[in-house]
Structure formats: structure tokens, C-alpha cells
PDB file of N, CA and C in Angstrom:
ATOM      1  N   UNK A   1      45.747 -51.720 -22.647  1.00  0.00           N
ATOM      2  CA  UNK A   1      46.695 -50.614 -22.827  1.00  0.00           C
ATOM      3  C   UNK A   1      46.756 -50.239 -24.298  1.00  0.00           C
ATOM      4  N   UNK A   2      46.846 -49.059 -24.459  1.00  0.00           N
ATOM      5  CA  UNK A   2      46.734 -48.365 -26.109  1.00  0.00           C
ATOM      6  C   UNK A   2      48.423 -48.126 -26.363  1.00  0.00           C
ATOM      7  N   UNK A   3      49.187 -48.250 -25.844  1.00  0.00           N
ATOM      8  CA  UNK A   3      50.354 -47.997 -26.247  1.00  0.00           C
ATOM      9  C   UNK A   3      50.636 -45.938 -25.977  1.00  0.00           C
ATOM     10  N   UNK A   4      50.232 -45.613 -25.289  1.00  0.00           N
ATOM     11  CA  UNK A   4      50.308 -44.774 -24.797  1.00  0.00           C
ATOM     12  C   UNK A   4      51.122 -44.148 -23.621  1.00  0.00           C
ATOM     13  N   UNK A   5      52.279 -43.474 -23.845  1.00  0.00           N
ATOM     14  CA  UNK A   5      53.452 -43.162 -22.910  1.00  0.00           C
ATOM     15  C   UNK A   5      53.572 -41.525 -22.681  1.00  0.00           C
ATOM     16  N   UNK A   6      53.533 -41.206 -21.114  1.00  0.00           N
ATOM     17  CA  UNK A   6      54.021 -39.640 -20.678  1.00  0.00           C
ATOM     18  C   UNK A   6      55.145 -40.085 -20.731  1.00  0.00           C
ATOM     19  N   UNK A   7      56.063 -38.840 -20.352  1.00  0.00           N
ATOM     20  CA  UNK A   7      57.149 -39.051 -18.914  1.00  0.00           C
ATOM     21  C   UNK A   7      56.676 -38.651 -17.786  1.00  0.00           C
ATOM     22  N   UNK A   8      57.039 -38.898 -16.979  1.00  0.00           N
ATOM     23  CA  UNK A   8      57.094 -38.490 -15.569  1.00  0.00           C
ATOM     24  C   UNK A   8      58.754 -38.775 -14.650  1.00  0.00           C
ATOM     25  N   UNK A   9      59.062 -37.799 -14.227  1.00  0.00           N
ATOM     26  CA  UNK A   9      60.391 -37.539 -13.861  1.00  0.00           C
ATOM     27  C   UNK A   9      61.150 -38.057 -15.115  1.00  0.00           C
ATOM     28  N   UNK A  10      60.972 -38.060 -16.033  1.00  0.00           N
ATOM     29  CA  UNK A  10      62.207 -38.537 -17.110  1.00  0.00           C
ATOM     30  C   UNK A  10      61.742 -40.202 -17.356  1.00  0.00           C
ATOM     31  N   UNK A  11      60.611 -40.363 -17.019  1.00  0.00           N
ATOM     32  CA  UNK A  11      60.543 -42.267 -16.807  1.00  0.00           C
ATOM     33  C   UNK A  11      59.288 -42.337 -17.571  1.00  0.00           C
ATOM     34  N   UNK A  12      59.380 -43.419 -18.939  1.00  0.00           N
ATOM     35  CA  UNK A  12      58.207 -43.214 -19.608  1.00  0.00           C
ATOM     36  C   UNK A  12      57.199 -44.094 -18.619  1.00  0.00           C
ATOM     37  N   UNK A  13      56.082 -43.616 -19.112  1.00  0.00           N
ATOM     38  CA  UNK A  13      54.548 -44.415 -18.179  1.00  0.00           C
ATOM     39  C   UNK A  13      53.855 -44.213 -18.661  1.00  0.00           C
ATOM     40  N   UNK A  14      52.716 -45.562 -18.905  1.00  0.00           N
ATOM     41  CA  UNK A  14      51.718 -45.869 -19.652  1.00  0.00           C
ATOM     42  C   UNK A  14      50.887 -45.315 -18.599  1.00  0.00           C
ATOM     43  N   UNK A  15      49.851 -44.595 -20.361  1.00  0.00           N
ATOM     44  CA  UNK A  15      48.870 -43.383 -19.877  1.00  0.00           C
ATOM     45  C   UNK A  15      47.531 -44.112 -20.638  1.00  0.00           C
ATOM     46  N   UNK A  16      46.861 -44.527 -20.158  1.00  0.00           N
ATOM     47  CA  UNK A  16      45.702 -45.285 -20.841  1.00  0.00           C
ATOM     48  C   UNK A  16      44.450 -44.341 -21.237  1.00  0.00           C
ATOM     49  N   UNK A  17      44.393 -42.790 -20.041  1.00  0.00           N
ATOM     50  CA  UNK A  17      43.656 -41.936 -20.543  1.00  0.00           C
ATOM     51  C   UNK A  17      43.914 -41.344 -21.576  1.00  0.00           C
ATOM     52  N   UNK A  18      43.184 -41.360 -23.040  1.00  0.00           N
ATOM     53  CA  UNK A  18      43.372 -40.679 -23.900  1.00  0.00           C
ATOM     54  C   UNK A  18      44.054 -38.873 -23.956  1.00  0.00           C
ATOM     55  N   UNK A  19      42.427 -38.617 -23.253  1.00  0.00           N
ATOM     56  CA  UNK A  19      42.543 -37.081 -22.855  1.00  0.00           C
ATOM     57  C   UNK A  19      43.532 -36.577 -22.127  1.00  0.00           C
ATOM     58  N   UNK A  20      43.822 -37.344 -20.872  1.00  0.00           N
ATOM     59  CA  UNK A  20      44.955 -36.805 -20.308  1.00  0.00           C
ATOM     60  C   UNK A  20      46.627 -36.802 -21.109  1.00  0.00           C
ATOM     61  N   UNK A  21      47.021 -38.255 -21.667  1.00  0.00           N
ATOM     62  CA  UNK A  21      48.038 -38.159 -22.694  1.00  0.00           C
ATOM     63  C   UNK A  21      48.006 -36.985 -23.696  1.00  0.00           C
ATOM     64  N   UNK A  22      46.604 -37.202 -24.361  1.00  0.00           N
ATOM     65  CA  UNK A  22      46.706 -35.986 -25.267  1.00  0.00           C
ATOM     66  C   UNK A  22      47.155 -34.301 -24.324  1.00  0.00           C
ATOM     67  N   UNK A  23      46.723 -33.897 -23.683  1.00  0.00           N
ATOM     68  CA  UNK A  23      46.937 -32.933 -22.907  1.00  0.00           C
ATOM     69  C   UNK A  23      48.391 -32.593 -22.359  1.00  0.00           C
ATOM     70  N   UNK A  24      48.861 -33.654 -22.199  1.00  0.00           N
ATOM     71  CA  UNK A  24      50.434 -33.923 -22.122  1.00  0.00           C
ATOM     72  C   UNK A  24      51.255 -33.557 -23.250  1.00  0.00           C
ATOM     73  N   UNK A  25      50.896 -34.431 -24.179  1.00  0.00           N
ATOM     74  CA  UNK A  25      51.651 -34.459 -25.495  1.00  0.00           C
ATOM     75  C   UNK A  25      51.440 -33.314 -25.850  1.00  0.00           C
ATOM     76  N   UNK A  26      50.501 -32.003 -25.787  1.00  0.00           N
ATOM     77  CA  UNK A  26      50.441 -30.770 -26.382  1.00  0.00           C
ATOM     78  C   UNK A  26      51.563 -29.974 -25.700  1.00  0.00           C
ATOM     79  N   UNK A  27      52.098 -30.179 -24.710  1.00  0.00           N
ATOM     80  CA  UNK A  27      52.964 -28.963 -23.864  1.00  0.00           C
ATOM     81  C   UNK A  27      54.163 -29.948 -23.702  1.00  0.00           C
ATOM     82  N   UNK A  28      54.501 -31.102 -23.949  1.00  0.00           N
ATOM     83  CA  UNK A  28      55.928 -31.865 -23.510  1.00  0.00           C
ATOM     84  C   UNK A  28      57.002 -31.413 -24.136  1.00  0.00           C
ATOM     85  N   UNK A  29      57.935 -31.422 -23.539  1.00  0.00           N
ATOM     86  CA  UNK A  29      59.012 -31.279 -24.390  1.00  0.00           C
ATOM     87  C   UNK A  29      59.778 -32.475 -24.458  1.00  0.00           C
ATOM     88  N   UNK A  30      59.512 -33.444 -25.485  1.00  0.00           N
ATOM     89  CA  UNK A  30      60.251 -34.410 -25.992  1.00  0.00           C
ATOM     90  C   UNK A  30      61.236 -35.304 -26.316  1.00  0.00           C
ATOM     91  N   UNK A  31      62.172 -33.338 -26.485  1.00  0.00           N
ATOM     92  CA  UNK A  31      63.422 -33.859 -27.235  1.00  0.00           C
ATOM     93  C   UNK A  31      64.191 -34.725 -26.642  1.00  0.00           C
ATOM     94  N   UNK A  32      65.095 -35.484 -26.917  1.00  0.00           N
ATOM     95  CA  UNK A  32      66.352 -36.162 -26.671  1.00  0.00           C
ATOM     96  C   UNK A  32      67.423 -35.474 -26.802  1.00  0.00           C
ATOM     97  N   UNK A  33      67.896 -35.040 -28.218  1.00  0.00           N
ATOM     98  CA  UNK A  33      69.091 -34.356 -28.378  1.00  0.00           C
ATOM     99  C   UNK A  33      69.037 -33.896 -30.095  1.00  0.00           C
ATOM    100  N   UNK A  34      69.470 -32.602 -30.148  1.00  0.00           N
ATOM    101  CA  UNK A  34      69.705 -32.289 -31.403  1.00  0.00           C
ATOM    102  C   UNK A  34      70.774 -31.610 -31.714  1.00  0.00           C
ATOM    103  N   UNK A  35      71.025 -32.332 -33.410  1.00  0.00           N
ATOM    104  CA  UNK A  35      72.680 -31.704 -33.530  1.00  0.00           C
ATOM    105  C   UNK A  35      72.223 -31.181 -35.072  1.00  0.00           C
ATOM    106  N   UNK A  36      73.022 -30.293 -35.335  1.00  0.00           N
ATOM    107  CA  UNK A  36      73.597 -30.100 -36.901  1.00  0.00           C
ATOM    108  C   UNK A  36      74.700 -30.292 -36.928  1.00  0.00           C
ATOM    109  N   UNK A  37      75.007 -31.375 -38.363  1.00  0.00           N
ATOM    110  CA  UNK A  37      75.976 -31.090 -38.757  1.00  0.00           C
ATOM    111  C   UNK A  37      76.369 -31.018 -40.200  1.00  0.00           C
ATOM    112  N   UNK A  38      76.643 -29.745 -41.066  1.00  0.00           N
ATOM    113  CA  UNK A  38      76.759 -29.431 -42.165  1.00  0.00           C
ATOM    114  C   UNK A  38      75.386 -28.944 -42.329  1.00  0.00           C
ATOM    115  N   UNK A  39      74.820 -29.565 -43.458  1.00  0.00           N
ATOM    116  CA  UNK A  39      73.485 -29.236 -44.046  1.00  0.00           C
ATOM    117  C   UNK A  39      72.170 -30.105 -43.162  1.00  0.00           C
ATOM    118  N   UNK A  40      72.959 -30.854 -42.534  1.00  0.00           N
ATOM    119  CA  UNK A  40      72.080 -31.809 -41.749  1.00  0.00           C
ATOM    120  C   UNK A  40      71.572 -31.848 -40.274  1.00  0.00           C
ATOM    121  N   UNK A  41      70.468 -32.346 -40.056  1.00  0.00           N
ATOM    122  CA  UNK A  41      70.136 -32.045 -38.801  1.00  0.00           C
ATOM    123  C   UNK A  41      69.583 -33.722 -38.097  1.00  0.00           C
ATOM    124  N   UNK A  42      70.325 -33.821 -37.108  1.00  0.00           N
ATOM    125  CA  UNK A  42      70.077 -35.384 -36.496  1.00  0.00           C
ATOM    126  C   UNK A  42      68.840 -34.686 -35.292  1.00  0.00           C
ATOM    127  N   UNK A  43      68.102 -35.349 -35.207  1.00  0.00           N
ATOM    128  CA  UNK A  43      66.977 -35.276 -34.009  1.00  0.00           C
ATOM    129  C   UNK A  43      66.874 -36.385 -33.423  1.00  0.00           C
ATOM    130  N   UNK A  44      66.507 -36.374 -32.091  1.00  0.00           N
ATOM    131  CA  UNK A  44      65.861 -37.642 -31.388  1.00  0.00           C
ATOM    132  C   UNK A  44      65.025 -37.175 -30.412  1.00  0.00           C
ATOM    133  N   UNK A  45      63.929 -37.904 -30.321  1.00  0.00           N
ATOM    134  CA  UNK A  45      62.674 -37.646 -29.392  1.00  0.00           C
ATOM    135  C   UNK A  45      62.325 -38.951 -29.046  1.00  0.00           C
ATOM    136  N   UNK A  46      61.139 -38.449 -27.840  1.00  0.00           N
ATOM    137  CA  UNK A  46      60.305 -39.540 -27.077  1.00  0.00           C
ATOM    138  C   UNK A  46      59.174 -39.235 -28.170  1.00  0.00           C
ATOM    139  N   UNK A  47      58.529 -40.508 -28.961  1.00  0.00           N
ATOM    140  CA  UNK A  47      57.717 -40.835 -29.478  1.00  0.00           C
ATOM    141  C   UNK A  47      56.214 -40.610 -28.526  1.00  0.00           C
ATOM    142  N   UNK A  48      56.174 -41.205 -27.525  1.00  0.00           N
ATOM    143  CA  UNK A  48      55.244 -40.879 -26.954  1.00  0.00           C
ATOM    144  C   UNK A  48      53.946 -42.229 -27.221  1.00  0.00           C
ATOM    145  N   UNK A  49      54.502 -42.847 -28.347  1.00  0.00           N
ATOM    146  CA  UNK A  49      53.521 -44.536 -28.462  1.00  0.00           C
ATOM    147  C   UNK A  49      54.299 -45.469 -28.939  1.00  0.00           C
ATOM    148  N   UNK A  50      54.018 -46.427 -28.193  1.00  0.00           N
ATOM    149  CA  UNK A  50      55.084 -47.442 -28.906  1.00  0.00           C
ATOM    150  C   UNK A  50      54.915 -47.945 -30.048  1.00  0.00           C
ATOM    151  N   UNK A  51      55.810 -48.272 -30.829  1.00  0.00           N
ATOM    152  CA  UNK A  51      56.127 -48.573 -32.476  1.00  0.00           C
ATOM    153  C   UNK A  51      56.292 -49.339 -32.429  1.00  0.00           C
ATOM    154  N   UNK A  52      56.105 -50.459 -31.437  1.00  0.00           N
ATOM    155  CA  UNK A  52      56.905 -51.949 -31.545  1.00  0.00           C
ATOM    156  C   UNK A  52      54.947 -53.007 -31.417  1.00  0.00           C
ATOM    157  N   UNK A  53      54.523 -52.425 -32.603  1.00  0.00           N
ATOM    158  CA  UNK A  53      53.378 -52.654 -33.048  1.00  0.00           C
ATOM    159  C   UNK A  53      53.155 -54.635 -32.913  1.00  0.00           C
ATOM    160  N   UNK A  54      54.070 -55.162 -32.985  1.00  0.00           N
ATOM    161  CA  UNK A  54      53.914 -56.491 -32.980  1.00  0.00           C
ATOM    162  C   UNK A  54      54.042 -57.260 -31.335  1.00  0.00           C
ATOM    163  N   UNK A  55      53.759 -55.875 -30.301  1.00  0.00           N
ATOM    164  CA  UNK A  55      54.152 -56.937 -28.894  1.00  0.00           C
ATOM    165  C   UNK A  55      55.798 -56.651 -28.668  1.00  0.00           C
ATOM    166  N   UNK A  56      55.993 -56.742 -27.062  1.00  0.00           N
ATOM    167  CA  UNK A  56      57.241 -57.141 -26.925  1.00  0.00           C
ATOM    168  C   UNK A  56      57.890 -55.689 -26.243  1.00  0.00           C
ATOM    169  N   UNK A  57      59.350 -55.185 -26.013  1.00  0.00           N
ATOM    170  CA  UNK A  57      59.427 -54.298 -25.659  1.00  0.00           C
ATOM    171  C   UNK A  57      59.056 -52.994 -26.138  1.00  0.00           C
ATOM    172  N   UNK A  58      58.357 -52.082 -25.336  1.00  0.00           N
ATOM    173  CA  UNK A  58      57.457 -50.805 -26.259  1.00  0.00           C
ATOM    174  C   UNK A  58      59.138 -50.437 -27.033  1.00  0.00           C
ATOM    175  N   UNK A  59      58.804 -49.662 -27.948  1.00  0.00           N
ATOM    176  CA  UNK A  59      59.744 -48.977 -28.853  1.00  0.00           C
ATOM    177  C   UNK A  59      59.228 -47.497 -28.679  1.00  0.00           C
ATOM    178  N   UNK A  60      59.989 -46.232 -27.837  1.00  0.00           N
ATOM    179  CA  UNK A  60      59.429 -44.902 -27.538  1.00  0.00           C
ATOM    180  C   UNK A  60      60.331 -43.947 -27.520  1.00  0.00           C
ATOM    181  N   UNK A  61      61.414 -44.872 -28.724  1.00  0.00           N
ATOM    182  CA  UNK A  61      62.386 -43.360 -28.908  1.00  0.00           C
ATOM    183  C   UNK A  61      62.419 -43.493 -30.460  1.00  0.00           C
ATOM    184  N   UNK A  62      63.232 -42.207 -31.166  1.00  0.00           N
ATOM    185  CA  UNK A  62      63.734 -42.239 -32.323  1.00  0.00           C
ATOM    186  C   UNK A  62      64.404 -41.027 -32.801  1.00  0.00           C
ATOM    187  N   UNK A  63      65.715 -41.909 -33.291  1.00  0.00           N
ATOM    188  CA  UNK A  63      65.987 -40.710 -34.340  1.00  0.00           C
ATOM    189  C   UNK A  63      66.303 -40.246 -35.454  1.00  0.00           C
ATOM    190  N   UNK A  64      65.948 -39.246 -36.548  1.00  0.00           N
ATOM    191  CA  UNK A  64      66.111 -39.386 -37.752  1.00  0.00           C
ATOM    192  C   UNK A  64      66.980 -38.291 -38.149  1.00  0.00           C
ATOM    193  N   UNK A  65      67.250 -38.137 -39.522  1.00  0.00           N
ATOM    194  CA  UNK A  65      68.290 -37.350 -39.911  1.00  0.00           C
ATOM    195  C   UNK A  65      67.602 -36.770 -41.108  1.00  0.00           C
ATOM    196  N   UNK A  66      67.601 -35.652 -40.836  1.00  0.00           N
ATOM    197  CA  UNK A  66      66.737 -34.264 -42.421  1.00  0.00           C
ATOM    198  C   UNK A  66      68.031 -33.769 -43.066  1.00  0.00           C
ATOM    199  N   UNK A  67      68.077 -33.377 -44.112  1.00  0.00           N
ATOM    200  CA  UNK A  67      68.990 -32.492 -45.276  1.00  0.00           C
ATOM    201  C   UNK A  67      69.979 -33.250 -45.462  1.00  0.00           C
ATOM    202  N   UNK A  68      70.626 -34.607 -45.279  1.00  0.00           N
ATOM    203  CA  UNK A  68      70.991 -34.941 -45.715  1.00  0.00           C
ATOM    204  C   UNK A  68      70.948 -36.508 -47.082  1.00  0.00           C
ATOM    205  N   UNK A  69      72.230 -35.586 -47.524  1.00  0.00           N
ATOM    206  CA  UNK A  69      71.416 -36.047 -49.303  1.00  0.00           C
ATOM    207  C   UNK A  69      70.887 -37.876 -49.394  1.00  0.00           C
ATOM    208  N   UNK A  70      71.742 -38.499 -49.044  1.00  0.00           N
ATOM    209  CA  UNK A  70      71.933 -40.138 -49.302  1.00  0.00           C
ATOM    210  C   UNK A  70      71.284 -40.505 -47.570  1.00  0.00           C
ATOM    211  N   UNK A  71      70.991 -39.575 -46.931  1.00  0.00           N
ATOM    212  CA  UNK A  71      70.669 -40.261 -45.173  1.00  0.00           C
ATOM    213  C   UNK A  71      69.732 -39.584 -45.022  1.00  0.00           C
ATOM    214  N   UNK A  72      69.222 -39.179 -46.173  1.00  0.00           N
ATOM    215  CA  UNK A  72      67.987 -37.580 -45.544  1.00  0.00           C
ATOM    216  C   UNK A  72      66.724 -38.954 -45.285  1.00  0.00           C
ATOM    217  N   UNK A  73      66.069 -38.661 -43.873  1.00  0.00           N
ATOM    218  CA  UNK A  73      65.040 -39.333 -43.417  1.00  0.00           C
ATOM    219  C   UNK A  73      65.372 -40.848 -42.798  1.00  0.00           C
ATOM    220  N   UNK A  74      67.024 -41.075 -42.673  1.00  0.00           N
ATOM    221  CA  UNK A  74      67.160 -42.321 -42.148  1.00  0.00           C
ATOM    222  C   UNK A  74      66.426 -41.932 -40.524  1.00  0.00           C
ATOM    223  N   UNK A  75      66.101 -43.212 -40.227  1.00  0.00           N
ATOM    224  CA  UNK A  75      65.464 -43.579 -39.170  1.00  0.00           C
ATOM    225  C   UNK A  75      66.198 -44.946 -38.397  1.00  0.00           C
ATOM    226  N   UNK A  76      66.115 -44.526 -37.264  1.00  0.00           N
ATOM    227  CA  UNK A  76      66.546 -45.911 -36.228  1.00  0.00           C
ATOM    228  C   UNK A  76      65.484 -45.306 -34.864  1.00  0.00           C
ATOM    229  N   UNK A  77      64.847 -46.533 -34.290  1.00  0.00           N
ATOM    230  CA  UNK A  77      64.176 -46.520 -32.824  1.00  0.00           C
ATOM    231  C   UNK A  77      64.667 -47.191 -31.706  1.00  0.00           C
ATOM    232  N   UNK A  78      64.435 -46.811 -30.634  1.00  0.00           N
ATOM    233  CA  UNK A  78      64.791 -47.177 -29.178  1.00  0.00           C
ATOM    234  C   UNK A  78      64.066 -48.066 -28.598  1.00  0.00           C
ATOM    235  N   UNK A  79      64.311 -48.262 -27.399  1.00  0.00           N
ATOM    236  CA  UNK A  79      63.346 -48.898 -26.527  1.00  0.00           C
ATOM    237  C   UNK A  79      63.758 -48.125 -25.271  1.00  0.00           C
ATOM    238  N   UNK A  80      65.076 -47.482 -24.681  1.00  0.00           N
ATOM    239  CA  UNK A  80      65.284 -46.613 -24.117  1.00  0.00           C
ATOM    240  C   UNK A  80      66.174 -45.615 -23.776  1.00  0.00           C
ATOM    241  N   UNK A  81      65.492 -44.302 -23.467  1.00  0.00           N
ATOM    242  CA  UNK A  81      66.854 -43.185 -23.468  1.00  0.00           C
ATOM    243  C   UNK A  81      67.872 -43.519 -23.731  1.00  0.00           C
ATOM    244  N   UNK A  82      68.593 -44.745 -22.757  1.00  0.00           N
ATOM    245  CA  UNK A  82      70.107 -44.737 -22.955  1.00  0.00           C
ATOM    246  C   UNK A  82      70.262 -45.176 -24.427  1.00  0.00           C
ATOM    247  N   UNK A  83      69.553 -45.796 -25.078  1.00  0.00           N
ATOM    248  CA  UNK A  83      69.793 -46.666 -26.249  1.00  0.00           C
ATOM    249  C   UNK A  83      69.388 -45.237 -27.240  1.00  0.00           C
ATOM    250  N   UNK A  84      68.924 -44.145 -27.281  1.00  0.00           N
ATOM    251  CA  UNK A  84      68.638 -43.426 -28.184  1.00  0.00           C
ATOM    252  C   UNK A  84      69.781 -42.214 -27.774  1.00  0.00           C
ATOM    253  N   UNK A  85      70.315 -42.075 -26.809  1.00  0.00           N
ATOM    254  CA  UNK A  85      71.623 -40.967 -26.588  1.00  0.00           C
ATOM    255  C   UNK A  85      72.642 -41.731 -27.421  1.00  0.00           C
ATOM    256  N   UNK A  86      72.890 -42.921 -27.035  1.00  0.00           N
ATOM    257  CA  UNK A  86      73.575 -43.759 -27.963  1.00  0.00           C
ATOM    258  C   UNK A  86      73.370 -43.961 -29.172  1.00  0.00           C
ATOM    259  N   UNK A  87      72.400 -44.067 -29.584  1.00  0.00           N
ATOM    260  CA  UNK A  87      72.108 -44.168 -31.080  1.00  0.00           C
ATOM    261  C   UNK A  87      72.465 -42.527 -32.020  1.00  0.00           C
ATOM    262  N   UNK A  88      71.450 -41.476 -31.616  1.00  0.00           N
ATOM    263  CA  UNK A  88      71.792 -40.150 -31.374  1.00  0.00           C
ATOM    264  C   UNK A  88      73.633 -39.695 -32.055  1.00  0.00           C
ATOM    265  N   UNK A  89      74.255 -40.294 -30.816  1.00  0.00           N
ATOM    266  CA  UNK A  89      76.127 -39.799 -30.753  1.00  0.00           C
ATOM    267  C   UNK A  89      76.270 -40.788 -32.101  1.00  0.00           C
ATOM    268  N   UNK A  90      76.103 -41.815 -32.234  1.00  0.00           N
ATOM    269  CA  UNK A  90      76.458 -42.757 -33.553  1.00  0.00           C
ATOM    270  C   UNK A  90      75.849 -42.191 -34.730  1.00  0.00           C
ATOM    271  N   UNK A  91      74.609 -42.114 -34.918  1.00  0.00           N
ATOM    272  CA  UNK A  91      74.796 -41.378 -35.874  1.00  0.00           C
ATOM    273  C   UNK A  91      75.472 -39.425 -36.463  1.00  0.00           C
ATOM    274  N   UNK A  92      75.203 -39.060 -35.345  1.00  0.00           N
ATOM    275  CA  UNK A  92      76.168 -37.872 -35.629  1.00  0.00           C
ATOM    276  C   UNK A  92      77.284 -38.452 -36.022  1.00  0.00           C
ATOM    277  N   UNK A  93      78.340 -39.276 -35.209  1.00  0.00           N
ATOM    278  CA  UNK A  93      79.462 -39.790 -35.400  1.00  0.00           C
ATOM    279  C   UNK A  93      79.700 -40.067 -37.171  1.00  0.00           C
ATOM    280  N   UNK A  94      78.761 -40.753 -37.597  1.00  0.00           N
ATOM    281  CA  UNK A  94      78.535 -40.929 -39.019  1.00  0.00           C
ATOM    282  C   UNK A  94      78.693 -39.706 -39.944  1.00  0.00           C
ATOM    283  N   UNK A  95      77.680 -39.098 -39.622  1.00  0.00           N
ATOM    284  CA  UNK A  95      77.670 -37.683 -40.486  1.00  0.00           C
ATOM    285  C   UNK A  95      78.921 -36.983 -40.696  1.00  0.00           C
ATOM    286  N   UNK A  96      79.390 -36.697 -39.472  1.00  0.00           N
ATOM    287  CA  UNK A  96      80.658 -36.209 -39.057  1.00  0.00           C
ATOM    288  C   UNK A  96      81.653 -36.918 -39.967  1.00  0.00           C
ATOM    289  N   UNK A  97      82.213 -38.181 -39.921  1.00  0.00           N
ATOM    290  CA  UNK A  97      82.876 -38.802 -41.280  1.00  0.00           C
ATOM    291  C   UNK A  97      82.489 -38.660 -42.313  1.00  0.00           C
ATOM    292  N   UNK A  98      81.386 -38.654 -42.798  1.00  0.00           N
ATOM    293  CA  UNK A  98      81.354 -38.527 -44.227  1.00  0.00           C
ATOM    294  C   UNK A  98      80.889 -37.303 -44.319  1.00  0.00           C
ATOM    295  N   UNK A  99      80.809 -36.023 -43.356  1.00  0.00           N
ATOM    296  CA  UNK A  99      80.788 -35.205 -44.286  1.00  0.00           C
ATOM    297  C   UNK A  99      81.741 -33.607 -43.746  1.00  0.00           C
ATOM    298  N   UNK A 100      82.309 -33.655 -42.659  1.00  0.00           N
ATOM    299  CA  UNK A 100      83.388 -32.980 -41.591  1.00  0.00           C
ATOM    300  C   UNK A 100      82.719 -32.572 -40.519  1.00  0.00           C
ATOM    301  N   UNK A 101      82.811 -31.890 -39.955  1.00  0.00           N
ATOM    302  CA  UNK A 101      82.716 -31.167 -38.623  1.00  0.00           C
ATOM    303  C   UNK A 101      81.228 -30.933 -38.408  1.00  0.00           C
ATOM    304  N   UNK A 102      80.399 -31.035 -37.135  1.00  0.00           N
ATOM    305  CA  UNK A 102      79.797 -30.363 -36.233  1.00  0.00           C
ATOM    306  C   UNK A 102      79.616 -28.747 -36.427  1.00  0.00           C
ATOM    307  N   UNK A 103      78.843 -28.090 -37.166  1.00  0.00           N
ATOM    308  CA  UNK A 103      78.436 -26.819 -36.958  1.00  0.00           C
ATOM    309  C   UNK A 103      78.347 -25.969 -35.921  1.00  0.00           C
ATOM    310  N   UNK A 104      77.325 -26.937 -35.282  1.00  0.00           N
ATOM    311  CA  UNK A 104      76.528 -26.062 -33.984  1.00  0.00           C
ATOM    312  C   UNK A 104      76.115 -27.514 -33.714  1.00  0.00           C
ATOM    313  N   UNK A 105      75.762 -27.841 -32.277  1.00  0.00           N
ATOM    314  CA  UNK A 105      74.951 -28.307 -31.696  1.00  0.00           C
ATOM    315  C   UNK A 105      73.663 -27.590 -30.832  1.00  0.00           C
ATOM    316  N   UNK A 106      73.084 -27.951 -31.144  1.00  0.00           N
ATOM    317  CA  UNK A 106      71.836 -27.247 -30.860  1.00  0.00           C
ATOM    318  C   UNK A 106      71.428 -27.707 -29.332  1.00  0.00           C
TER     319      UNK A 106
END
């Protein structure tokens, strides 16, 4: 196995065909959830390969945070959806304290 993940119905699954993953990964839509808040923008997606490079449970979520000043590019990963919706609301939750309100959610 190459570490290679579709979804299918919402359920990641190891895709060992290159070509076919790749073919996937060009048209998927990824996302998890995205928020702004202030100058900042929290993202989370399905990675699509696992990051958990040393063995053990795949790692095939993540999410990071752009424009902001002292968090710009923090990163945290999943192992699954529920753990990255959760991760996701916590860090918004963060932003939101230190810096006020929710803009827009996207």
C-alpha cells in the first residue's frame, strides 16, 4: 500500500492505483470546513495520503490557519473526520478569543 486514500461515500479507502487516485484527486472536493475569522482563514481538508509516515494509524486530515500574524501556517492533523470537525471548531474557537468575532463562514 502507497498510502493512498479516495473517499467513497464520505469513507476514506485505500487506492493503490496510482492513476486512478490521481484521477480522483483532480475533481474531489476535499474540503472539511472553512471559516474566516478577521484577517484569518482556518481550512481543513482530506489530505488524500497519509502523513503518519512512521506506521500506525493513517493521518488524512488537516487543518491550518493563513493571515494570521503569530498562528499564520499553524498546523494540526487527524486521523478522522470527526477528529478534524473537532479540531477545525477549536481552533476557530481560538482565533475567535484572541482576536473577536467570526466574519463570514464560508
Amino acid at each position: 500500500m502507497n498510502g493512498q486514500y479516495i473517499l467513497v461515500n464520505d469513507v476514506p479507502t485505500p487506492e493503490p492505483d496510482l492513476k486512478k487516485w490521481g484521477m480522483w484527486f483532480e475533481t474531489a472536493d476535499r474540503r472539511v470546513a472553512l471559516t474566516q475569522v478577521g484577517d484569518s482563514t482556518v481550512s481543513t481538508v482530506f489530505l488524500a495520503l497519509d502523513h503518519n509516515f512512521g506506521g500506525g494509524t493513517p493521518i488524512l486530515y488537516e487543518t491550518m490557519v493563513f493571515g494570521a500574524d503569530d498562528r499564520d501556517e499553524l498546523m494540526r492533523r487527524y486521523a478522522t473526520v470527526e477528529e478534524a470537525q473537532e479540531g477545525h471548531e477549536s481552533v476557530v474557537k481560538a482565533l475567535i478569543a484572541s482576536q473577536g468575532e467570526v466574519d463570514a463562514a464560508l
